[in-house]
Protein backbone atom coordinates (compact mmCIF):
# COMPACT_ATOMS: atom_id res chain seq x y z
CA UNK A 1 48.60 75.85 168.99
CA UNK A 2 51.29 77.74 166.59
CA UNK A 3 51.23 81.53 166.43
CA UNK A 4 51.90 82.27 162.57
CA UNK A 5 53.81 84.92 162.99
CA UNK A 6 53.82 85.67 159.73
CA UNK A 7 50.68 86.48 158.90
CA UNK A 8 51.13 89.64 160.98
CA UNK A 9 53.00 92.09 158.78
CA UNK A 10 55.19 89.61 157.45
CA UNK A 11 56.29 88.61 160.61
CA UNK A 12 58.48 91.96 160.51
CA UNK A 13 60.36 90.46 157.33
CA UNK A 14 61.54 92.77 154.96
CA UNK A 15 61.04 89.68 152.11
CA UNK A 16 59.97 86.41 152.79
CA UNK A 17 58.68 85.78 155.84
CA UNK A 18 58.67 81.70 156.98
CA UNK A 19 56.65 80.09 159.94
CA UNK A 20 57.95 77.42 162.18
CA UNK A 21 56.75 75.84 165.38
CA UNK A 22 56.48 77.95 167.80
CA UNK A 23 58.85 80.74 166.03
CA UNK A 24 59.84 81.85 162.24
CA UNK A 25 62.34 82.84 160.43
CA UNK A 26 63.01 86.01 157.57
CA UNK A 27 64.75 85.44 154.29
CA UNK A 28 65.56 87.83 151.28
CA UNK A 29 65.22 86.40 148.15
CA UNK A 30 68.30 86.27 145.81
CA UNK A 31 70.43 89.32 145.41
CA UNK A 32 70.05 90.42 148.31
CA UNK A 33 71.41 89.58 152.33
CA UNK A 34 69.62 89.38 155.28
CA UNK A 35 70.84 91.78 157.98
CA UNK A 36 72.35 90.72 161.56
CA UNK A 37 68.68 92.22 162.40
CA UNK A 38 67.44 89.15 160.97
CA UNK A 39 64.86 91.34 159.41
CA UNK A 40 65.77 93.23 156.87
CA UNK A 41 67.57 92.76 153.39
CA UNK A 42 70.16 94.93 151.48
CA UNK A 43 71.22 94.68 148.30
CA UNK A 44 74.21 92.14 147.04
CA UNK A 45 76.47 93.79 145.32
CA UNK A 46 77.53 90.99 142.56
CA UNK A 47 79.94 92.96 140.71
CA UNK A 48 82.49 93.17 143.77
CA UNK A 49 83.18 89.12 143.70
CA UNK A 50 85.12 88.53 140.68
CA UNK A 51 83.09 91.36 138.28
CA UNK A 52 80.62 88.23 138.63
CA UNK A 53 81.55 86.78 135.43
CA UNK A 54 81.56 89.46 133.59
CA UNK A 55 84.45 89.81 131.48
CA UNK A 56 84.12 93.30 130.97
CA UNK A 57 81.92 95.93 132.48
CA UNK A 58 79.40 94.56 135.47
CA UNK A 59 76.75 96.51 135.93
CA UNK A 60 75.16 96.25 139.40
CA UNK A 61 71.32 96.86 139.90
CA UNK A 62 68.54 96.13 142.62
CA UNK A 63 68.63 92.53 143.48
CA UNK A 64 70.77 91.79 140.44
CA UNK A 65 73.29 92.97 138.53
CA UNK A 66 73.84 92.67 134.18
CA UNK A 67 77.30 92.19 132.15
CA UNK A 68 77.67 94.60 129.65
CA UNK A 69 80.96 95.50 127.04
CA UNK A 70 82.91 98.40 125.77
CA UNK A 71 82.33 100.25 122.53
CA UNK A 72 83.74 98.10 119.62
CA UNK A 73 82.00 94.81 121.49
CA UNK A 74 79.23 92.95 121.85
CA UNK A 75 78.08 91.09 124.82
CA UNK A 76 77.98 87.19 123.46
CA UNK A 77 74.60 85.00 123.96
CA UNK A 78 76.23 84.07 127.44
CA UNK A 79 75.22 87.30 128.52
CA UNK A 80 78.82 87.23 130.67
CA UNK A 81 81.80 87.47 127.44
CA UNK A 82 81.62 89.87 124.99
CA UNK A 83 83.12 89.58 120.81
CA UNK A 84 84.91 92.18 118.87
CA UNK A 85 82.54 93.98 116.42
CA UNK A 86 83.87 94.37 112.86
CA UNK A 87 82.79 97.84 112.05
CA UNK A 88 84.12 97.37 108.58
CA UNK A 89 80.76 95.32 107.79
CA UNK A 90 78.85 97.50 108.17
CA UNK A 91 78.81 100.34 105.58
CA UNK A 92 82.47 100.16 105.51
CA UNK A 93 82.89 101.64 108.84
CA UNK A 94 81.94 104.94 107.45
CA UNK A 95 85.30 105.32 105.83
CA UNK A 96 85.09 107.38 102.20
CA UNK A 97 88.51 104.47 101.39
CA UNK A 98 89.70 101.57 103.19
CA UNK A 99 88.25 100.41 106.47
CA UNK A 100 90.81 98.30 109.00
CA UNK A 101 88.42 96.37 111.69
CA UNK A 102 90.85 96.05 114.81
CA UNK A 103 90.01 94.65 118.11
CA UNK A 104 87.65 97.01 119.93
CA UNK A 105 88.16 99.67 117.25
CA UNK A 106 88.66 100.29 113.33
CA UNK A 107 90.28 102.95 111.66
CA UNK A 108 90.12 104.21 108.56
CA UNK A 109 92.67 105.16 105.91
CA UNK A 110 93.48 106.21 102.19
CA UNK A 111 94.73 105.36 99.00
CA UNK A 112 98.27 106.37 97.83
CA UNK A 113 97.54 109.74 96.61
CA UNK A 114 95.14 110.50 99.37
CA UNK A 115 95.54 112.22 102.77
CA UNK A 116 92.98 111.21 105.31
CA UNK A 117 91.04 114.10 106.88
CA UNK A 118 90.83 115.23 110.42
CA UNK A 119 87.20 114.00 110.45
CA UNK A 120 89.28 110.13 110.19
CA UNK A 121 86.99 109.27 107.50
CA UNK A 122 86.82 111.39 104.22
CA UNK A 123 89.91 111.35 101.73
CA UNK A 124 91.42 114.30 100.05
CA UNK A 125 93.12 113.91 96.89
CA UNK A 126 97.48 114.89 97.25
CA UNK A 127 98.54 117.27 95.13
CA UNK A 128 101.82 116.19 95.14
CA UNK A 129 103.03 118.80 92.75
CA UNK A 130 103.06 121.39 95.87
CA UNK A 131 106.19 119.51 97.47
CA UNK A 132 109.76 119.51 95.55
CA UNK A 133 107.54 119.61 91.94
CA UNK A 134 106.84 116.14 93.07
CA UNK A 135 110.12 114.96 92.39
CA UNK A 136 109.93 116.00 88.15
CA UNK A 137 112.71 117.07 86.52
CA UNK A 138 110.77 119.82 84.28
CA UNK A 139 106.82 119.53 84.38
CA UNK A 140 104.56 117.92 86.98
CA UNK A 141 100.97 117.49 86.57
CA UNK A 142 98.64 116.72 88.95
CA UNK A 143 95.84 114.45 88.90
CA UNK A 144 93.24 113.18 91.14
CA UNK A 145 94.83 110.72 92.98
CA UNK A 146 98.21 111.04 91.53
CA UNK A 147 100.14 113.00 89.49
CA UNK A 148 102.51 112.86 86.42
CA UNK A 149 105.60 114.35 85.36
CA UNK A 150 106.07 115.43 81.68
CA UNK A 151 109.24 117.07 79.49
CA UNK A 152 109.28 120.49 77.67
CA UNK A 153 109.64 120.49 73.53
CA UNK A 154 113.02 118.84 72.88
CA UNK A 155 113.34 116.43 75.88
CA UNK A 156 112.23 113.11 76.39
CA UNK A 157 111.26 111.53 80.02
CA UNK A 158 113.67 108.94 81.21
CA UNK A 159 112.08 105.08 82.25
CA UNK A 160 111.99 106.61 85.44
CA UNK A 161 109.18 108.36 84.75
CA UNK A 162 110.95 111.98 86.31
CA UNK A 163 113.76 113.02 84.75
CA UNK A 164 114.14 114.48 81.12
CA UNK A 165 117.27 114.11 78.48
CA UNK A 166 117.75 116.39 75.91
CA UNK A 167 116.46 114.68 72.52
CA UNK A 168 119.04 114.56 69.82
CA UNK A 169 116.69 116.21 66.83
CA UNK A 170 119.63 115.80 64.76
CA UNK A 171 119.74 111.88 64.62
CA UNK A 172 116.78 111.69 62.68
CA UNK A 173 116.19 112.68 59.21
CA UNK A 174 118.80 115.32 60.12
CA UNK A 175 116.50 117.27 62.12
CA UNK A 176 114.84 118.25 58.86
CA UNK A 177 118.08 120.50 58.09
CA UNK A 178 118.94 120.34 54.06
CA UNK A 179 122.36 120.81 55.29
CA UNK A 180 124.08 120.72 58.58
CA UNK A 181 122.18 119.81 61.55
CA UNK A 182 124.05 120.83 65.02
CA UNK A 183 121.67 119.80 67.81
CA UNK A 184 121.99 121.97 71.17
CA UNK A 185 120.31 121.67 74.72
CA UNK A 186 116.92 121.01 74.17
CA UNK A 187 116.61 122.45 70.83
CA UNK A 188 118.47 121.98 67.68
CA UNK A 189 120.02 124.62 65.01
CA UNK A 190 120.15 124.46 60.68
CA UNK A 191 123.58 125.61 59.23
CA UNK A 192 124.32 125.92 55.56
CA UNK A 193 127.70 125.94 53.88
CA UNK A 194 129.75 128.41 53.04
CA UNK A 195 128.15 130.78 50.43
CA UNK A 196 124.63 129.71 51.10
CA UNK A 197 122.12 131.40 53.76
CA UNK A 198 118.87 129.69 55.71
CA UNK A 199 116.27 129.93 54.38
CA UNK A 200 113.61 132.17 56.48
CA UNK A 201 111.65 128.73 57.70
CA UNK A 202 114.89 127.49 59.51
CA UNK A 203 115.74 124.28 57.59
CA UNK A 204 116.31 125.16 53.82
CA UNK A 205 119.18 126.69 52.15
CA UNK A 206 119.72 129.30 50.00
CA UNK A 207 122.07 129.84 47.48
CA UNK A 208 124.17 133.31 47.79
CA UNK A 209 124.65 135.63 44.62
CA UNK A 210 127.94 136.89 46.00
CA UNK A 211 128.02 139.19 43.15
CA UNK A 212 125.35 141.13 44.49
CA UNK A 213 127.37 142.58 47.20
CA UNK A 214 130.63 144.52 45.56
CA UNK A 215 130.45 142.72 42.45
CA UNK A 216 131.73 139.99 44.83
CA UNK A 217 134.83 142.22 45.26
CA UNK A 218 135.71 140.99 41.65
CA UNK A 219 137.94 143.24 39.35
CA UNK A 220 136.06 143.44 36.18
CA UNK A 221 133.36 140.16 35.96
CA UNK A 222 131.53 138.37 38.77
CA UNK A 223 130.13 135.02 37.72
CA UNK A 224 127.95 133.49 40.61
CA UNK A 225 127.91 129.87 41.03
CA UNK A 226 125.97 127.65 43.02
CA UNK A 227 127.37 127.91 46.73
CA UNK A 228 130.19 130.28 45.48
CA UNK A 229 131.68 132.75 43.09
CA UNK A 230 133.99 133.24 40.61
CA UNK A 231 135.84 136.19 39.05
CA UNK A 232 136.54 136.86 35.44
CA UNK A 233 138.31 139.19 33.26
CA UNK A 234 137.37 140.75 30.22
CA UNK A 235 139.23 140.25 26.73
CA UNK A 236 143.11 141.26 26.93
CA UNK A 237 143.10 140.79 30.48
CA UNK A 238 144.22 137.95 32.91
CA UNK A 239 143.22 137.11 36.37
CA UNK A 240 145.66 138.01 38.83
CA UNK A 241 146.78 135.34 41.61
CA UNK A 242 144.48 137.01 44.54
CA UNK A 243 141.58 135.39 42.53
CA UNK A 244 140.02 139.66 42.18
CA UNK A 245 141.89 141.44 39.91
CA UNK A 246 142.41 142.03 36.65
CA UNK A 247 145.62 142.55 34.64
CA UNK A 248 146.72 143.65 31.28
CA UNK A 249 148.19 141.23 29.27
CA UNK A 250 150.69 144.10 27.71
CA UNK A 251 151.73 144.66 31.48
CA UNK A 252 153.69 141.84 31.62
CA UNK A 253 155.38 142.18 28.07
CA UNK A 254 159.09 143.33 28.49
CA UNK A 255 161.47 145.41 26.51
CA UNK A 256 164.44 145.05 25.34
C-alpha cells in the first residue's frame, strides 16, 4: 500500500506537505517560493514586481507585503492608491492665519501686515514704520496689522493717503487775522497796517498812539488818530510842508 510520506515530519516540507501514490510533493503557501530543493520556502518579495500595486510606498513583510503612502496622504479603501490629505481641515493646519492645502503638503501664510515666522505657522504683526517711514511724507503710525500715515499742524494728507500739502489757513475766515493774513509753509502769519501793532494773542490789532514816541516827531501838537497821526500847530503858527514843523505866521510877512 501507499507510504504517506507526509505524516513523517511533514514529509521534509518546509509548508505544506501533499501525499500522492507512491510519492508526494511540498508546497509553500502564498508569499512565498518553493526552493529548487523542493523542500523548502523563502519569502516572495512582492514589492520588486511592479511595487505590487502600490502606488506609492510597498512595504514588504513575511509572506506578504502592505501598500502604504507618504506624509500628506492617505492610503484609499483599496488598500493599493493613496488621496491627498487636506491639512487645512483640520484645525486649520495649525496655521495662526491662512492655511493653503497643496498636494502632499500645506503651507501656511499671513495677512498683509503680517510676516510669517520661522516656526511657518505663527504671524507677527509688520511694523512698517521701520522701513522708509513706511512711505509717509511727515508722520507714520503703526498699528497692528497696518499702519497709518498722518500730517503735522498746518498740513493736510493728500487722497493718497501719504503725502501732506501745506493748508492755506488764510483762505478761511482769514486765518482769524483782523487784518492781513499772509499764510507761509505750514503755518500762517497776522499783519496789521501801517500804524497799528498785533495784538499779543497773534490775530488782533492794535491801534498805535504815535504820539507817545517823540511827540510823533511833531513840532508843537501831536493828535493821534486811529491807525495814524497828525501834527498841529498852536495859535499864530502854520504847519510847515514836511507835515512836523511849525512856523510863525510873522515869518513869512515881508517888508518893504
Amino acid at each position: 500500500s501507499d507510504i504517506d510520506e507526509c505524516s513523517a515530519a511533514n514529509g521534509g516540507c518546509d509548508h505544506v506537505c501533499t501525499n500522492t501514490m507512491g510519492s508526494f510533493q511540498c508546497f509553500c503557501v502564498t508569499g512565498f517560493n518553493l526552493n529548487v530543493d523542493s523542500y523548502t520556502c523563502d519569502d516572495v518579495d512582492e514589492c520588486n514586481i511592479g511595487n505590487d500595486g502600490c502606488q506609492q510606498n510597498c512595504n514588504n513583510i513575511v509572506g506578504s507585503y502592505w501598500c502604504s503612502c507618504g506624509t500628506g496622504y492617505r492610503l484609499n479603501s483599496d488598500s493599493r492608491t493613496c488621496a491627498d490629505v487636506d491639512e487645512c481641515s483640520i484645525g486649520n493646519g495649525g496655521c495662526e492665519q491662512t492655511c493653503t492645502n497643496l498636494i502632499g503638503s500645506f503651507q501656511c501664510s499671513c495677512r498683509n501686515g503680517y510676516s510669517l515666522n520661522s516656526d511657518g505657522s505663527t504671524c507677527d504683526d509688520v511694523n512698517e514704520c521701520d522701513i522708509a517711514n513706511g512711505g509717509c511724507d511727515q508722520t507714520c503710525t503703526n498699528s497692528v496689522g497696518s499702519f497709518q500715515c498722518s500730517c503735522r499742524i498746518g498740513y493736510t494728507l493728500n487722497g493718497d493717503g501719504l503725502s501732506c500739502d501745506d493748508v492755506d489757513e488764510c483762505h478761511t475766515a482769514n486765518g482769524g487775522c483782523e487784518q492781513t493774513c499772509s499764510n507761509t509753509i505750514g503755518s500762517f502769519q497776522c499783519i496789521c497796517d501801517n500804524g497799528y501793532v498785533l495784538n499779543e494773542d497773534g490775530f488782533a490789532c492794535n491801534d498805535v498812539d504815535e504820539c507817545d514816541t517823540a511827540n510823533g516827531g511833531c513840532g508843537q501838537i501831536c493828535n493821534n488818530t486811529i491807525g495814524s497821526f497828525e501834527c498841529l500847530c498852536h495859535y499864530g503858527y502854520i504847519l510847515n510842508i514836511d507835515g512836523f514843523a511849525c512856523d510863525g505866521l510873522y515869518d513869512f510877512i515881508i517888508y518893504t
